[in-house]
Structure formats: structure tokens, C-alpha cells
PDB file of N, CA and C in Angstrom:
ATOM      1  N   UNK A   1       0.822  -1.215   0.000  1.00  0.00           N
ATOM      2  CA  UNK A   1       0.000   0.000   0.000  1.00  0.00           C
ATOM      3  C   UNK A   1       0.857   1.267   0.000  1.00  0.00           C
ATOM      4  N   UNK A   2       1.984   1.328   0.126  1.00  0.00           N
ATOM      5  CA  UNK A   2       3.058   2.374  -0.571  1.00  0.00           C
ATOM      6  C   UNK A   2       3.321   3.058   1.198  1.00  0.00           C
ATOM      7  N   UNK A   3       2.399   2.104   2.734  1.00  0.00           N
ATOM      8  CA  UNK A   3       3.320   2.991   3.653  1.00  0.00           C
ATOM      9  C   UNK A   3       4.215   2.364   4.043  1.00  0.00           C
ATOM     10  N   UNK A   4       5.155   2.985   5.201  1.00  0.00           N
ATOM     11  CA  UNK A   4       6.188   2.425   5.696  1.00  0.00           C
ATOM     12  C   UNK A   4       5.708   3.207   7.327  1.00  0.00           C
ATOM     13  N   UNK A   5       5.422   1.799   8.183  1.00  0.00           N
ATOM     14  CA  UNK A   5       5.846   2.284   9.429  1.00  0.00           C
ATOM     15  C   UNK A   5       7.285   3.444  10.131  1.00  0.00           C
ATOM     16  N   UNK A   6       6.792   3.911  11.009  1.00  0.00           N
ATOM     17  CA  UNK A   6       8.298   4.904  11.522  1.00  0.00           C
ATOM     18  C   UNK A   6       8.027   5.302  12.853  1.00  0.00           C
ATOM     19  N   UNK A   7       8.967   4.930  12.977  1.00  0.00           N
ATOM     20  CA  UNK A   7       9.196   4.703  14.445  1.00  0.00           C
ATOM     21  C   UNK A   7      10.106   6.176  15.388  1.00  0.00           C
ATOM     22  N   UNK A   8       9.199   7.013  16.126  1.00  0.00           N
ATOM     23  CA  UNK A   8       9.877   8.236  16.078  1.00  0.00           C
ATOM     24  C   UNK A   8      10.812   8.119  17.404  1.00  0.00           C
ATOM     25  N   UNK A   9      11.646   8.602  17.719  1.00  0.00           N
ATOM     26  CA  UNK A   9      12.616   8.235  19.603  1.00  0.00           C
ATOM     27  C   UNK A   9      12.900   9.794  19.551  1.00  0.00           C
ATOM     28  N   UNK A  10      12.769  10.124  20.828  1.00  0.00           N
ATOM     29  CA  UNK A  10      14.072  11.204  21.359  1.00  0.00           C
ATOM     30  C   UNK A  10      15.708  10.880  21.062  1.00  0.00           C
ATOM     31  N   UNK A  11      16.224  12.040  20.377  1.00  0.00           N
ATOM     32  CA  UNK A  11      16.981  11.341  20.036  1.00  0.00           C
ATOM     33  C   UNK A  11      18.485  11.873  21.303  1.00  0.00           C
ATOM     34  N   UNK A  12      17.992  12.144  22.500  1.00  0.00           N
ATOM     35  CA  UNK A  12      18.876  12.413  23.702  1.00  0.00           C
ATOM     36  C   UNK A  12      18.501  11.495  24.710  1.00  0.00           C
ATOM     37  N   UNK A  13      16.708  10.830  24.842  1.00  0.00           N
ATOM     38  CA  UNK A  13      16.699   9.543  25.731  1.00  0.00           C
ATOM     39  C   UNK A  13      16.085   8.409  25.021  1.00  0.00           C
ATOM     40  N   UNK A  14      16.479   8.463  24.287  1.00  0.00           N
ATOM     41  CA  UNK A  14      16.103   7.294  23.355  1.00  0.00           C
ATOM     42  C   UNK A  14      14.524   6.970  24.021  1.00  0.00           C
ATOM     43  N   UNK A  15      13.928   7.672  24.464  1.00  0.00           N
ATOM     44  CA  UNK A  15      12.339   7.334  24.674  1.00  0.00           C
ATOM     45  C   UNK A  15      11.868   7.114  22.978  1.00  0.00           C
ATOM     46  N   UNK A  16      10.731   6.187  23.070  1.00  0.00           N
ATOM     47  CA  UNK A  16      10.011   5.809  21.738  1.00  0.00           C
ATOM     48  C   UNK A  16       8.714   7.161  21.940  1.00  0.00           C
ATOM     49  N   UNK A  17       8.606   7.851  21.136  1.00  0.00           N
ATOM     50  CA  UNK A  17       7.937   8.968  21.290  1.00  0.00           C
ATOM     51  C   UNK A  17       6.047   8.511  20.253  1.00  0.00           C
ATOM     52  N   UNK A  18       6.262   7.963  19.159  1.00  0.00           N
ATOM     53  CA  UNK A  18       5.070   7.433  18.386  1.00  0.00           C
ATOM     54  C   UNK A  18       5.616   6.689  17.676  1.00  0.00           C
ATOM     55  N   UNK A  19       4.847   6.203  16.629  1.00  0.00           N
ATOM     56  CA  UNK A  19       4.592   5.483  15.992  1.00  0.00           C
ATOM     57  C   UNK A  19       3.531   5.936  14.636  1.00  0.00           C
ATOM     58  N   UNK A  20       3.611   6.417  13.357  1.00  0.00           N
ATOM     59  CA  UNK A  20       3.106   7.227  12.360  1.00  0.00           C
ATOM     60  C   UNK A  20       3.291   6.385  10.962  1.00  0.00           C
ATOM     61  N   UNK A  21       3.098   6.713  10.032  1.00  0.00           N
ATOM     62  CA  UNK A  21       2.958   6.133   8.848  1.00  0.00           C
ATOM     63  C   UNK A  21       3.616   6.813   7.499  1.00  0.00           C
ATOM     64  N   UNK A  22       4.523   6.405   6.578  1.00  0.00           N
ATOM     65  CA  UNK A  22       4.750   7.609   5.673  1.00  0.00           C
ATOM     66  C   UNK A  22       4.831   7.005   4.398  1.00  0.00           C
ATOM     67  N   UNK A  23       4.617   7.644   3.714  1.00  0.00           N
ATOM     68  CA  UNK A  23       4.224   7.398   2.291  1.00  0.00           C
ATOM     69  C   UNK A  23       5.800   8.120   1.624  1.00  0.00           C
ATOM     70  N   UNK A  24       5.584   8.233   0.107  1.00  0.00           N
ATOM     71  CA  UNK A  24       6.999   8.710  -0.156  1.00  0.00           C
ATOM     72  C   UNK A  24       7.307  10.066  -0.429  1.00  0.00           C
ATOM     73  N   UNK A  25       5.837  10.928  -0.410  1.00  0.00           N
ATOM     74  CA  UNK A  25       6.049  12.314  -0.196  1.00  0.00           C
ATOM     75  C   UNK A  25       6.513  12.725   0.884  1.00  0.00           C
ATOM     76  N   UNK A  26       5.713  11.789   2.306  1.00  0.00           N
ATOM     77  CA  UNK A  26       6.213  11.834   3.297  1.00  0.00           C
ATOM     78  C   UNK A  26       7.529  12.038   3.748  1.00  0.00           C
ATOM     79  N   UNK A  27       8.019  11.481   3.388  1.00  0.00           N
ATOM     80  CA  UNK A  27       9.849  10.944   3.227  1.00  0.00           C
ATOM     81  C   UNK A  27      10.532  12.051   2.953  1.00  0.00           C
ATOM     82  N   UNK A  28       9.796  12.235   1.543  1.00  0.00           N
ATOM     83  CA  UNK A  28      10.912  13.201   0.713  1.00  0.00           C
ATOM     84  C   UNK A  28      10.713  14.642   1.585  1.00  0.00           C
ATOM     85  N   UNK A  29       9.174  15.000   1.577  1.00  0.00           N
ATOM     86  CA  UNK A  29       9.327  15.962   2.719  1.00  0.00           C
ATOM     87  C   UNK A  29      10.049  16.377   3.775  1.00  0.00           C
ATOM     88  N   UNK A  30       9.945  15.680   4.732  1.00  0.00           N
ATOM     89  CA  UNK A  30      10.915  15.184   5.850  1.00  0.00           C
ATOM     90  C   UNK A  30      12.215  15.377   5.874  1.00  0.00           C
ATOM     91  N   UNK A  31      13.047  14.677   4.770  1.00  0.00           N
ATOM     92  CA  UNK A  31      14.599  14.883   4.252  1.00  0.00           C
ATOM     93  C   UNK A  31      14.720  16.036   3.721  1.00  0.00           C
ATOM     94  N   UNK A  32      13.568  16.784   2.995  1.00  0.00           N
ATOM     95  CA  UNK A  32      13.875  18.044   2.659  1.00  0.00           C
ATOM     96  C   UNK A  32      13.611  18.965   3.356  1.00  0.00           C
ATOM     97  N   UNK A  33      13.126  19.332   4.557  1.00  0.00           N
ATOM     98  CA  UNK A  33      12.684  20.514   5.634  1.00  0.00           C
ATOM     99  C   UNK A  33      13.569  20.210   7.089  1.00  0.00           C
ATOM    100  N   UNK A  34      13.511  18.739   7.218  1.00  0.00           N
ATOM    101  CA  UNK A  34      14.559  18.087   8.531  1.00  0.00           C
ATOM    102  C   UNK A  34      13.408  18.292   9.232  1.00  0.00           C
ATOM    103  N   UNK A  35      12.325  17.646   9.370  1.00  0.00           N
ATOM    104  CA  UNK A  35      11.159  17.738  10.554  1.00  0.00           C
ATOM    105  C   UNK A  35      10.410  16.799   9.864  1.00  0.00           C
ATOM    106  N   UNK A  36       9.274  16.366  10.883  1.00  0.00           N
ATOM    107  CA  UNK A  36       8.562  14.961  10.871  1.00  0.00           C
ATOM    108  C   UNK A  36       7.141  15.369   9.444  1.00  0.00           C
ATOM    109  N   UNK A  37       7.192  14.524   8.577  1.00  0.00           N
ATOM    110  CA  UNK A  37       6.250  14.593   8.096  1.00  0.00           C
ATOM    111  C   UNK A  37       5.598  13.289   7.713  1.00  0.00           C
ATOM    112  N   UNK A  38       4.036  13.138   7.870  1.00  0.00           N
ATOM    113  CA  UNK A  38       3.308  11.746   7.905  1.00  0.00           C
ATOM    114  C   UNK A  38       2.264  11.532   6.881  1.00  0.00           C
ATOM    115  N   UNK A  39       1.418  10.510   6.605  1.00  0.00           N
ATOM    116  CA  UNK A  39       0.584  10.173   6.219  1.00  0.00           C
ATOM    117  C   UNK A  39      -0.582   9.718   7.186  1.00  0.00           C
ATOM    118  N   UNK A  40      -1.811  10.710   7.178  1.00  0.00           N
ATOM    119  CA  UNK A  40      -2.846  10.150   7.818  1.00  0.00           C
ATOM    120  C   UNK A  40      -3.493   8.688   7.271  1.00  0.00           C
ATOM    121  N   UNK A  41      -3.814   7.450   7.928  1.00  0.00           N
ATOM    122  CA  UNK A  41      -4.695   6.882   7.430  1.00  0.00           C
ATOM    123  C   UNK A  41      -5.899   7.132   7.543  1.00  0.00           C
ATOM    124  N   UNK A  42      -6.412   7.663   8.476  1.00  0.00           N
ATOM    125  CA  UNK A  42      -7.884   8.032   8.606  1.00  0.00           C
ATOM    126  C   UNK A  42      -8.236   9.028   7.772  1.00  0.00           C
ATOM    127  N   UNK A  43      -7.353  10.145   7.923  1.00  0.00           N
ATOM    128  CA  UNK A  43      -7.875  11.505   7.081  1.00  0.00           C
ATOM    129  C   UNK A  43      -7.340  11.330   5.396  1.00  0.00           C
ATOM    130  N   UNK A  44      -6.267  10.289   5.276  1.00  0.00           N
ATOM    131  CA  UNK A  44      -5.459   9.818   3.958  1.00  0.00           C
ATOM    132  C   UNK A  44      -5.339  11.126   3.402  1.00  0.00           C
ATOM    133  N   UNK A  45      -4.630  12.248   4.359  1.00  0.00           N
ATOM    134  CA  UNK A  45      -3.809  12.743   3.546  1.00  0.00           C
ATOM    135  C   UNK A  45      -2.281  13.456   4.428  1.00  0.00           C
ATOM    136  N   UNK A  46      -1.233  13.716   3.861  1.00  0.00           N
ATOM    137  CA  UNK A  46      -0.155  14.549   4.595  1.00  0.00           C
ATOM    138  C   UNK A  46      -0.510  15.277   5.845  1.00  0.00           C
ATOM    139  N   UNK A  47       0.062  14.702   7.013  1.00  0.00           N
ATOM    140  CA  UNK A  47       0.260  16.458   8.094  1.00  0.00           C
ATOM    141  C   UNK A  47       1.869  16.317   7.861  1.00  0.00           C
ATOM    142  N   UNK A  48       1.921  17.669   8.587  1.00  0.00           N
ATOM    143  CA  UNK A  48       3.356  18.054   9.285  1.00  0.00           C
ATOM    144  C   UNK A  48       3.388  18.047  10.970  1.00  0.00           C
ATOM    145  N   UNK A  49       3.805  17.509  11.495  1.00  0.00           N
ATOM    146  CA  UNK A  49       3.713  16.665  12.905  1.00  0.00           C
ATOM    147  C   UNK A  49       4.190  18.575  13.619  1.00  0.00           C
ATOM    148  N   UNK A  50       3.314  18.983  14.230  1.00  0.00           N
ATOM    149  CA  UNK A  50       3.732  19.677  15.168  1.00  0.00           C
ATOM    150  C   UNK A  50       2.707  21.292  14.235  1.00  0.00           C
ATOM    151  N   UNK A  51       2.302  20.619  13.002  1.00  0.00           N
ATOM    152  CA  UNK A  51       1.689  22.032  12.387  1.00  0.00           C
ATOM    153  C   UNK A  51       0.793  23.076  13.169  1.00  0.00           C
ATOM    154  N   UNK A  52       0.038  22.445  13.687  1.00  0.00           N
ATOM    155  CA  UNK A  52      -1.161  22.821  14.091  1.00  0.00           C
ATOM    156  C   UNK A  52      -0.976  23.223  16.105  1.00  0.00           C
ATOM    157  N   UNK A  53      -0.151  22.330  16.459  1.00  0.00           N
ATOM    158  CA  UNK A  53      -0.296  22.570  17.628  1.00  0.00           C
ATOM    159  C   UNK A  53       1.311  23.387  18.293  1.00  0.00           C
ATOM    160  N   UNK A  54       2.433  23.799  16.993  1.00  0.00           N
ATOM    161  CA  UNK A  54       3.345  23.925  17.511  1.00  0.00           C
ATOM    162  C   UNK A  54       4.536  22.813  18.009  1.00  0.00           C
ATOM    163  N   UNK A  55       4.577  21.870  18.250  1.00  0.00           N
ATOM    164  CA  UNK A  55       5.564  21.028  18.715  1.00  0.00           C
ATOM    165  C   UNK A  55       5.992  19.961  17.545  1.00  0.00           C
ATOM    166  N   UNK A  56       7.108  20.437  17.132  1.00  0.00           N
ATOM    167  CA  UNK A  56       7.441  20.682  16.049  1.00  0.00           C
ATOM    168  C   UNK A  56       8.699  19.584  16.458  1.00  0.00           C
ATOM    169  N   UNK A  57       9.527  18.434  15.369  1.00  0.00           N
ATOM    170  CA  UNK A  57      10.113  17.687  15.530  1.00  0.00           C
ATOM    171  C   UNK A  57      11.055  17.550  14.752  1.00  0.00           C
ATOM    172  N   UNK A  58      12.493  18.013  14.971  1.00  0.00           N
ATOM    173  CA  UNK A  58      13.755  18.025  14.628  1.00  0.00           C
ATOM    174  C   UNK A  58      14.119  16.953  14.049  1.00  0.00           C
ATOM    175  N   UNK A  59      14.105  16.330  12.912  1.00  0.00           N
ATOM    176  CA  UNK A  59      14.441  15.626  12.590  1.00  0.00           C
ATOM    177  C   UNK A  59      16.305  15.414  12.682  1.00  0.00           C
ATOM    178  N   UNK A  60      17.015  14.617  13.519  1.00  0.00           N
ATOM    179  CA  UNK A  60      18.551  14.302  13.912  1.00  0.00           C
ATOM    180  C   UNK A  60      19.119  13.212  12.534  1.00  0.00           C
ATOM    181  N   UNK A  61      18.586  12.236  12.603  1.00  0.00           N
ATOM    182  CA  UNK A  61      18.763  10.784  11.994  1.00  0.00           C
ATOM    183  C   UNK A  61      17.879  10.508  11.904  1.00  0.00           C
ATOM    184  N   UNK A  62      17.938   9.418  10.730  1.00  0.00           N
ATOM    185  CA  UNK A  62      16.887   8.502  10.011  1.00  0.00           C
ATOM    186  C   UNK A  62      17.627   7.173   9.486  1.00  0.00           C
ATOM    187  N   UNK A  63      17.122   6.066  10.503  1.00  0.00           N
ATOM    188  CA  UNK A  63      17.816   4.669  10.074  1.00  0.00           C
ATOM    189  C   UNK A  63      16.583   3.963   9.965  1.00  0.00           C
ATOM    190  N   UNK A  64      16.688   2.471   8.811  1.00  0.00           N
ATOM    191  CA  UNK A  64      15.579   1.538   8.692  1.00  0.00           C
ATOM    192  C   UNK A  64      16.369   0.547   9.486  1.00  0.00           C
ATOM    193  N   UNK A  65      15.090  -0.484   9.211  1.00  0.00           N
ATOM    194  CA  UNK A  65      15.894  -1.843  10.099  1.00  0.00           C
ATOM    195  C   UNK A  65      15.904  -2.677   9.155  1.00  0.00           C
ATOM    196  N   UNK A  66      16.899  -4.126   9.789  1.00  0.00           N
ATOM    197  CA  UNK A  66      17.331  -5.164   8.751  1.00  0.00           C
ATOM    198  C   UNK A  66      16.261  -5.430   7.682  1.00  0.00           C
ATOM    199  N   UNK A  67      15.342  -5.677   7.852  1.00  0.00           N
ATOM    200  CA  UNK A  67      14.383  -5.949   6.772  1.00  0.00           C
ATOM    201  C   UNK A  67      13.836  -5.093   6.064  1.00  0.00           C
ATOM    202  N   UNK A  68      14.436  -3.656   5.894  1.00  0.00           N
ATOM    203  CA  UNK A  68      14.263  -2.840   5.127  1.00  0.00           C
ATOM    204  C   UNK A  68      12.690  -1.852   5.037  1.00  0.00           C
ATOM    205  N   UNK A  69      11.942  -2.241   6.426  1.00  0.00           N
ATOM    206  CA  UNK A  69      10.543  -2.344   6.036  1.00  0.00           C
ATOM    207  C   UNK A  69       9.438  -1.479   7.306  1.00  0.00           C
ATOM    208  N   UNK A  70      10.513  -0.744   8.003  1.00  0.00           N
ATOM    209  CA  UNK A  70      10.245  -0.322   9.377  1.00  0.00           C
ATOM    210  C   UNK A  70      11.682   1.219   9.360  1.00  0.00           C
ATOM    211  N   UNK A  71      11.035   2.560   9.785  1.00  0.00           N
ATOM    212  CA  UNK A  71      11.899   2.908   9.482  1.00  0.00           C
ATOM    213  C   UNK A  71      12.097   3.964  11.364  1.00  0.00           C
ATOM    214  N   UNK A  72      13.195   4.377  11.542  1.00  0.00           N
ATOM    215  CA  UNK A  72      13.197   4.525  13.090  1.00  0.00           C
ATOM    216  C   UNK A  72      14.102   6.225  12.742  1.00  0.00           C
ATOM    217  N   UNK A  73      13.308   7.571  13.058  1.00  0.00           N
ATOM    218  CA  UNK A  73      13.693   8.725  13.126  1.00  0.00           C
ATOM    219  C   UNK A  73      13.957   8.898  14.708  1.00  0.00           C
ATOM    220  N   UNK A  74      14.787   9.879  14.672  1.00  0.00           N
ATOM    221  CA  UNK A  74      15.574   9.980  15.996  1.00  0.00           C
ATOM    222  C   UNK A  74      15.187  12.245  15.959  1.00  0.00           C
ATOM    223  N   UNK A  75      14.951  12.099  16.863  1.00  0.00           N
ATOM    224  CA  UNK A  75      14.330  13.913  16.406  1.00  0.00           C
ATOM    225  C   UNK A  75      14.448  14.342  17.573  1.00  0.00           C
ATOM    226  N   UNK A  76      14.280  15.806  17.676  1.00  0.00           N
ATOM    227  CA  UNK A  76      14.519  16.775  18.926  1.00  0.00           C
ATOM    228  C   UNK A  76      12.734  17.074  18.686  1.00  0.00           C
ATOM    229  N   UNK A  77      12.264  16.792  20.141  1.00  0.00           N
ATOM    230  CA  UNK A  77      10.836  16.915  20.174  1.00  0.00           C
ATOM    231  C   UNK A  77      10.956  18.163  20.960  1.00  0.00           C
ATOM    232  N   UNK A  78       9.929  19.154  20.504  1.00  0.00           N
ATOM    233  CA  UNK A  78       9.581  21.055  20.696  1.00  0.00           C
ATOM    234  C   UNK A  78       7.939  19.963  21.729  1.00  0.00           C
ATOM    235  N   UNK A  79       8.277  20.734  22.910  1.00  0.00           N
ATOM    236  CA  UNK A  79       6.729  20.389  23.472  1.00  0.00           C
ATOM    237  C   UNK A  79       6.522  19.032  23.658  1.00  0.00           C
ATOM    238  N   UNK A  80       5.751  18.591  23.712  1.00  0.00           N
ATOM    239  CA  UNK A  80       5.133  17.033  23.849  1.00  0.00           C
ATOM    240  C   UNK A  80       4.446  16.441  22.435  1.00  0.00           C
ATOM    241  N   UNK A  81       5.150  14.805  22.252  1.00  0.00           N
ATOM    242  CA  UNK A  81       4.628  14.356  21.008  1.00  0.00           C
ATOM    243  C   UNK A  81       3.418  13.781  21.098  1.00  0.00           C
ATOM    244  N   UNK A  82       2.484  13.353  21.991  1.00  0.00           N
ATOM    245  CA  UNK A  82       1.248  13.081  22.517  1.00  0.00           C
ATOM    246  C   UNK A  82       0.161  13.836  22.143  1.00  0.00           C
ATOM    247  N   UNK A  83      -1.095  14.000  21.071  1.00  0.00           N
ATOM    248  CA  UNK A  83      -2.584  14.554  21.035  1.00  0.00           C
ATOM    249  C   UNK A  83      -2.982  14.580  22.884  1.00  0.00           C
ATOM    250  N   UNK A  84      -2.156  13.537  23.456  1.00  0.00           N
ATOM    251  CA  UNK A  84      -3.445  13.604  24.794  1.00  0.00           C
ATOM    252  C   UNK A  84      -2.450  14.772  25.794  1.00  0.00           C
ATOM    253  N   UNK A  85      -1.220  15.308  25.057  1.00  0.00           N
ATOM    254  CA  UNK A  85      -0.522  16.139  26.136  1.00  0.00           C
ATOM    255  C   UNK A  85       0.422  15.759  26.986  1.00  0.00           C
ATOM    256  N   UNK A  86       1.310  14.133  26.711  1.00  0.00           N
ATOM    257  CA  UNK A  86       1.859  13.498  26.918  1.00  0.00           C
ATOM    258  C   UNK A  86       3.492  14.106  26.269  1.00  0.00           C
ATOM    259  N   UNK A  87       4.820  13.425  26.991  1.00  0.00           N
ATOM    260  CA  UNK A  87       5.894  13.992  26.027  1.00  0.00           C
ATOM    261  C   UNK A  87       5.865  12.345  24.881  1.00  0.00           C
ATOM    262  N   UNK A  88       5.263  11.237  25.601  1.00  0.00           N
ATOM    263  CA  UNK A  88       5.492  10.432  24.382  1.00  0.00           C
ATOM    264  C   UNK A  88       3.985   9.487  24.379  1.00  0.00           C
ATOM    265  N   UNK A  89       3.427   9.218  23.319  1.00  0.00           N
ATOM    266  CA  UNK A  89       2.622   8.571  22.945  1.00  0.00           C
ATOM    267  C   UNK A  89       2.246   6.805  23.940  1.00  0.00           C
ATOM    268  N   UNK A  90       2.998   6.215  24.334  1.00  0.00           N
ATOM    269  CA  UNK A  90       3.199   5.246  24.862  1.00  0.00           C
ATOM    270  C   UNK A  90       3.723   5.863  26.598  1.00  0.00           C
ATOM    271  N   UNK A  91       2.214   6.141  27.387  1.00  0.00           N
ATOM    272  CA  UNK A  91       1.919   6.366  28.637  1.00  0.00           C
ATOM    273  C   UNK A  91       0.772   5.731  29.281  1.00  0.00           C
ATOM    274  N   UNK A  92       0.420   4.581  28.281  1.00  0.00           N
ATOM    275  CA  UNK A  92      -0.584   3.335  28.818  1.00  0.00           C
ATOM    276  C   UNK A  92      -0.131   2.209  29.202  1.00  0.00           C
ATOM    277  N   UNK A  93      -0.177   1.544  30.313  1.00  0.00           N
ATOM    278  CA  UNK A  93       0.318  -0.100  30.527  1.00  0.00           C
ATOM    279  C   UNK A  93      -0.155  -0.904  30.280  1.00  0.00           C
ATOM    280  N   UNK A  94      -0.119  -1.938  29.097  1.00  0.00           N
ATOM    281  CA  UNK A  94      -0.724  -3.127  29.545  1.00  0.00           C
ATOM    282  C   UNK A  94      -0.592  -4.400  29.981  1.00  0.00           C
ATOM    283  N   UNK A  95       0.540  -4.037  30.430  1.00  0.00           N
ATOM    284  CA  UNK A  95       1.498  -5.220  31.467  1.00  0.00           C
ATOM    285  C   UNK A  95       2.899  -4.540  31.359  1.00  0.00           C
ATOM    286  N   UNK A  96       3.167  -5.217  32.959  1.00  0.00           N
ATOM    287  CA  UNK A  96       4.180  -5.062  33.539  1.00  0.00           C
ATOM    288  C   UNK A  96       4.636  -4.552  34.929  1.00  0.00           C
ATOM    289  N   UNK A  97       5.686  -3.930  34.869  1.00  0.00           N
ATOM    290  CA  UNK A  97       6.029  -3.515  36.427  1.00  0.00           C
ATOM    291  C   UNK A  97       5.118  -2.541  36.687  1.00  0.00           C
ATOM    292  N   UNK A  98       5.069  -2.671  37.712  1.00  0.00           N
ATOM    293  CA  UNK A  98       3.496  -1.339  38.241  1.00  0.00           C
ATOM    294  C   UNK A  98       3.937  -0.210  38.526  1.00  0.00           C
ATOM    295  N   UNK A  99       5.406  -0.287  39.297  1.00  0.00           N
ATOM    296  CA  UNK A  99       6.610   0.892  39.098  1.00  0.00           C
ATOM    297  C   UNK A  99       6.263   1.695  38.166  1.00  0.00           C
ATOM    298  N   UNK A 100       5.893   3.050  38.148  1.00  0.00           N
ATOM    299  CA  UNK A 100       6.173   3.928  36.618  1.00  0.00           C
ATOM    300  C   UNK A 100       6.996   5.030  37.112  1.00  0.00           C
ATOM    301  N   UNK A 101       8.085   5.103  36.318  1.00  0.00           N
ATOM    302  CA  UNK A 101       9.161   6.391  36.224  1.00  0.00           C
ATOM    303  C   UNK A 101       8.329   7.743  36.646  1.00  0.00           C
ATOM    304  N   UNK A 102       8.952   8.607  37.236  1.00  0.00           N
ATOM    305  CA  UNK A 102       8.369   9.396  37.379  1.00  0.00           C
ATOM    306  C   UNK A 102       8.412  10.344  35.943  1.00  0.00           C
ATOM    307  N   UNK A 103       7.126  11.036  35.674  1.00  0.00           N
ATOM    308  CA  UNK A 103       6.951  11.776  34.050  1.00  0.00           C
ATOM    309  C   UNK A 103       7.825  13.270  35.065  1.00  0.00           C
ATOM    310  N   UNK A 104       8.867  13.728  34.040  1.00  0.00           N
ATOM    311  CA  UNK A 104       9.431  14.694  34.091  1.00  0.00           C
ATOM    312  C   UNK A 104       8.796  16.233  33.302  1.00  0.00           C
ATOM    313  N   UNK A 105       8.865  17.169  34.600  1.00  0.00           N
ATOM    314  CA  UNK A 105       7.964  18.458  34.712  1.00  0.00           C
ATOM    315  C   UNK A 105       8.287  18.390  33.423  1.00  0.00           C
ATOM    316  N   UNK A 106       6.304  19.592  32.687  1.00  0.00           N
ATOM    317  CA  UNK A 106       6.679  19.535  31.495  1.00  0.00           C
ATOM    318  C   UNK A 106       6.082  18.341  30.390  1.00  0.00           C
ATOM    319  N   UNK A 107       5.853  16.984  31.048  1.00  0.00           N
ATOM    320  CA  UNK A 107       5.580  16.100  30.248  1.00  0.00           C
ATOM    321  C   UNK A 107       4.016  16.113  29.513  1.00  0.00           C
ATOM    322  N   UNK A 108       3.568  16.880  30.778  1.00  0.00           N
ATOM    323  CA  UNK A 108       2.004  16.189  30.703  1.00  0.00           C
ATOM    324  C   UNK A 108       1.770  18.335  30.633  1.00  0.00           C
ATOM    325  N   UNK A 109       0.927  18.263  29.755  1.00  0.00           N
ATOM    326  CA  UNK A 109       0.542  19.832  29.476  1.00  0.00           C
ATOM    327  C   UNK A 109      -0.840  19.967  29.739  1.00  0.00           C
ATOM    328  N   UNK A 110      -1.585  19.030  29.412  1.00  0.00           N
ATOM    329  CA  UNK A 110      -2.946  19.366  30.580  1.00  0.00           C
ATOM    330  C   UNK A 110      -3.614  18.052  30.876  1.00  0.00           C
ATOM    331  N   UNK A 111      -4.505  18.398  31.539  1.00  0.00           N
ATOM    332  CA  UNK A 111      -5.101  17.065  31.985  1.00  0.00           C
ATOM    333  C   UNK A 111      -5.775  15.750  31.610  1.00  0.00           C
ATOM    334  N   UNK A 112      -5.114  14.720  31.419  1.00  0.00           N
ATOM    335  CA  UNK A 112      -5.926  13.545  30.974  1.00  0.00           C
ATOM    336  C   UNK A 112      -7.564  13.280  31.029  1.00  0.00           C
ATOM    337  N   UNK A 113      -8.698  13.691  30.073  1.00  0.00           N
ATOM    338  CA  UNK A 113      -9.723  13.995  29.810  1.00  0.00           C
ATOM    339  C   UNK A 113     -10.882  12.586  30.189  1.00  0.00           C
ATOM    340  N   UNK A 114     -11.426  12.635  31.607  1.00  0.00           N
ATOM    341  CA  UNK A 114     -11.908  11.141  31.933  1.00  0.00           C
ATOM    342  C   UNK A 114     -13.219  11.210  30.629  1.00  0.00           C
ATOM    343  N   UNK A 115     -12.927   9.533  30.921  1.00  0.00           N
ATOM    344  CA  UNK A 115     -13.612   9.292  29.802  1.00  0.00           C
ATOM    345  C   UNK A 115     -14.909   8.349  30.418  1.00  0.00           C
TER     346      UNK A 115
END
């Protein structure tokens, strides 16, 4: 279907920040501005990761993995990469240590919206 998973990290704590989709405008975008650009599947068309809300993502490096088929950007994240106001997308458990790191001031920009 022409996407390629991408895998976004901090690229100072190697935190996994999301997980997005890119097509090959996507790409070329991206390599040509040095900031995150995606493919919606729902809306099926281009954003620019940080357009709308400001937090805007430095693109550092861009490596794939052995199988050519998964691709892993390493970026300086402006703000939090989270819609819910999170600094990274992956702040749900569904197993494991019950321990959670403490989120560093800053992470969380407003309040988790009960549902």
C-alpha cells in the first residue's frame, strides 16, 4: 500500500515517542525541511507533525531496520509528542512492572480527559 511504518525516539533519551505512517512524499518531505512529516490513514492525507499545535520535531537521523521495512527517526521533540498532552505517545500499561518512572515536569501539558 506504498506505507512504511516509523518509528519516532528522542533522540537524547532514546524514549520511543510514536509510531506514524509515511508514504513517499512523506519521506521526501521530511529529508527536505529536517522535521517529521506523515501520512494520515484516517484523514489519507499529509500532516506536518507539530503544524497545528506547535511542537514541532527536529528531525537528527533517520535509520531503517534489517528488513528494510520499518523505518526509526531519531528527532529533537519542541513540546510534547502526545494529542493527549503526553511527552510520548506510549503512557498506557498493559502489562508489567506497576513501578512507573516518574513523568518529568513539562511532560504532561494538561489534563488527561476522563472518559
Amino acid at each position: 500500500n506504498g506505507l512504511i511504518p516509523a518509528v519516532v525516539q528522542d533522540s537524547k533519551t532514546n524514549t520511543v515517542l510514536m509510531v506514524a505512517y509515511m508514504n513517499r512524499e512523506a519521506l521526501e518531505r521530511t529529508l527536505a525541511t529536517k522535521e517529521t512529516w506523515f501520512w494520515s490513514r484516517s484523514r489519507r492525507q499529509l500532516w506536518h507533525k507539530g503544524e497545528t499545535s506547535g511542537h514541532f520535531q527536529k528531525v537528527k537521523e533517520i535509520l531503517f531496520d534489517c528488513d528494510h521495512d520499518t523505518l526509526l527517526i531519531k528527532v529533537v521533540q519542541t513540546g510534547v509528542a502526545c494529542h493527549e498532552g503526553y511527552f510520548s505517545c506510549f503512557h498506557y500499561r498493559l502489562w508489567g512492572d506497576e513501578t512507573c518512572p516518574d513523568i518529568p515536569n513539562g511532560q504532561l501539558l494538561k489534563e488527561k480527559k476522563k472518559r
